[in-house]
C-alpha atoms as a PDB file:
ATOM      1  CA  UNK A   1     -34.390 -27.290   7.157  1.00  0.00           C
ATOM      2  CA  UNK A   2     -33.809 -26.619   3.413  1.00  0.00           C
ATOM      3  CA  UNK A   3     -31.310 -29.115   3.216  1.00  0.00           C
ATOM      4  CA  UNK A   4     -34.069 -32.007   4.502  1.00  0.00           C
ATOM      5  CA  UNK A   5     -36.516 -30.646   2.574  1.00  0.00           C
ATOM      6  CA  UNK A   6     -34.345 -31.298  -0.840  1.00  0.00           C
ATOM      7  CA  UNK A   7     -33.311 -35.098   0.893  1.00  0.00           C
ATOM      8  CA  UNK A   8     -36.638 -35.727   0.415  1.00  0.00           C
ATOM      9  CA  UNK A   9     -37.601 -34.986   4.173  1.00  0.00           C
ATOM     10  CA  UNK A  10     -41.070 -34.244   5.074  1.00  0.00           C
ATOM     11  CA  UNK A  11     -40.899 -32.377   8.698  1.00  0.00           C
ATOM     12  CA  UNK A  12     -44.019 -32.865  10.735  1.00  0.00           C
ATOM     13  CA  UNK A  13     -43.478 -31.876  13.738  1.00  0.00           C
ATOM     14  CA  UNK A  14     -41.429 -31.339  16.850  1.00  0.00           C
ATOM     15  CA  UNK A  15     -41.008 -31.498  20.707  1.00  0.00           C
ATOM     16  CA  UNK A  16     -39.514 -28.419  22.504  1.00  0.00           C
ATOM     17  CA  UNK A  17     -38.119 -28.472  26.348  1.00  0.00           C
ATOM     18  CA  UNK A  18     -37.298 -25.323  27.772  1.00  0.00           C
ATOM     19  CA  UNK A  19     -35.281 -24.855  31.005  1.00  0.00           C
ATOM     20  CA  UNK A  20     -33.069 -23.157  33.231  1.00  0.00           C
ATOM     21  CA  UNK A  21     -30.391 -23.932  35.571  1.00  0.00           C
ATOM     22  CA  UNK A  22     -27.013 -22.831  36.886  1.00  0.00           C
ATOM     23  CA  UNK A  23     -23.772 -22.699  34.431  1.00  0.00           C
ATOM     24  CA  UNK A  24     -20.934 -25.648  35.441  1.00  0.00           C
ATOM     25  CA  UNK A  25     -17.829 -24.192  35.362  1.00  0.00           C
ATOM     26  CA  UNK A  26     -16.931 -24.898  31.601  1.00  0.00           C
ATOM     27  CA  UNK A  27     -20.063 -22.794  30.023  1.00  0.00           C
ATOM     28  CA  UNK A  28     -19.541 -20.244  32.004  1.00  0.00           C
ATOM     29  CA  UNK A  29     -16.225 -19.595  30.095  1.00  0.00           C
ATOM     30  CA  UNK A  30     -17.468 -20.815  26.719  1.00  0.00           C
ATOM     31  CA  UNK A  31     -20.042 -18.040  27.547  1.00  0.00           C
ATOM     32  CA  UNK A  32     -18.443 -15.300  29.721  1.00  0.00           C
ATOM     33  CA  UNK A  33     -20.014 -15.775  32.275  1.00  0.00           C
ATOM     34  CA  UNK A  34     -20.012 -17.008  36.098  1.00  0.00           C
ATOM     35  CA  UNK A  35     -19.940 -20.430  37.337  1.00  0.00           C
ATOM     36  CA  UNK A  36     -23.493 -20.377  38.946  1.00  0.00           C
ATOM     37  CA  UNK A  37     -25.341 -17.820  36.605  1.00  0.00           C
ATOM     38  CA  UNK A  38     -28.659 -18.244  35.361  1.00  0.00           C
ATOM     39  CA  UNK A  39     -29.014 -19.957  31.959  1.00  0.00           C
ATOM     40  CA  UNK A  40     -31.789 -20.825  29.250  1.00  0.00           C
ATOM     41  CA  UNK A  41     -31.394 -24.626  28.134  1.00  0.00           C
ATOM     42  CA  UNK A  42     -33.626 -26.394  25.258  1.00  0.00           C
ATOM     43  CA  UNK A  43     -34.100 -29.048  23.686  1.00  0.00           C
ATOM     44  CA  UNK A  44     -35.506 -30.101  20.707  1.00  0.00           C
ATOM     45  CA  UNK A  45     -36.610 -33.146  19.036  1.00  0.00           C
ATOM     46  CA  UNK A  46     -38.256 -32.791  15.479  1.00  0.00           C
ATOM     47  CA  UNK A  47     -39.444 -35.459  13.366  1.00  0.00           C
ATOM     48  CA  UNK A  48     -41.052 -36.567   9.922  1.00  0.00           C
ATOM     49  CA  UNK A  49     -43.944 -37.939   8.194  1.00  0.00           C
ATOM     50  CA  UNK A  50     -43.218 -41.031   9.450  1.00  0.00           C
ATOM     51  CA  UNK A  51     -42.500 -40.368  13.079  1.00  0.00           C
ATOM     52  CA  UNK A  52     -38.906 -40.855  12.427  1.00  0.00           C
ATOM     53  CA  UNK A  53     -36.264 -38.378  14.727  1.00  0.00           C
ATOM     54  CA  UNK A  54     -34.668 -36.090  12.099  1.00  0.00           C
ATOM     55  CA  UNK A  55     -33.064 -33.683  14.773  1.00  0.00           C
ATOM     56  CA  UNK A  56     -32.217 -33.458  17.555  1.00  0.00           C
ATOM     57  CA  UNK A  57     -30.597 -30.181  19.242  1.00  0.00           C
ATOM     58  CA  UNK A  58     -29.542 -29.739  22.694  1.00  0.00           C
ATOM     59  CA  UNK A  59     -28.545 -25.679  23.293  1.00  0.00           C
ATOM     60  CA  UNK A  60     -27.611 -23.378  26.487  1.00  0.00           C
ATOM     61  CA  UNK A  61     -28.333 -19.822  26.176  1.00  0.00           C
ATOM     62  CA  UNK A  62     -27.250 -16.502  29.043  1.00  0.00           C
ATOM     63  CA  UNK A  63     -30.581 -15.695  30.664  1.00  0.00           C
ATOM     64  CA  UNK A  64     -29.468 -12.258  30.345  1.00  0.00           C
ATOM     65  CA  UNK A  65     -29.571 -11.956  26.472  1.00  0.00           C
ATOM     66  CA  UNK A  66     -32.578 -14.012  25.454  1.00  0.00           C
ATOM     67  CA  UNK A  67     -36.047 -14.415  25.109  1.00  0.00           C
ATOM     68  CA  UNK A  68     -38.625 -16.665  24.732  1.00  0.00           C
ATOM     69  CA  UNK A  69     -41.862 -15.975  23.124  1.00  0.00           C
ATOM     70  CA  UNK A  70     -44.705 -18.596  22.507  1.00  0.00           C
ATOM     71  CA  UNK A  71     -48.054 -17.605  20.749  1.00  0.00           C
ATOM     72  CA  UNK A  72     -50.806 -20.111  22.551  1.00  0.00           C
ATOM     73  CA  UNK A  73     -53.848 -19.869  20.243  1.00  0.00           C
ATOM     74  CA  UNK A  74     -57.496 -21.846  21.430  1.00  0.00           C
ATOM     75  CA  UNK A  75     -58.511 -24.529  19.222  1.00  0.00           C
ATOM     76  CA  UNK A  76     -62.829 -25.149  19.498  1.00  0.00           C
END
């Protein structure tokens, strides 16, 4: 995010999606793994000041070597 930051880009916020599913046959041998096993998917959408999309990511992780942790905090 450096590099937006010195285009000028003022990040403001962004929408996650996490998921799982089953591997197709072609990530499971870009990951070594089965064709079937469990995977992590997310994807992210970030945007600026302006509401304009800045990023957008779309990533598979192996269930087996990740984790997710979210810290929920109350708002009054």
């Amino acid at each position: 995010y450096r590099l937006m930051r010195a285009a000028g880009i003022t990040l403001h916020s962004a929408r996650q999606t996490v998921g799982a599913r089953a591997a197709t046959v072609g990530e499971a041998r870009d990951l070594d793994e089965e064709p079937g096993a469990p995977l992590l998917t997310m994807e992210r959408v970030t945007y600026d000041d302006t509401g304009r999309v800045v990023e957008f990511g779309s990533h598979v992780y192996r269930a087996a070597r990740y984790a997710f942790e979210f810290q929920l905090l109350v708002r009054p």
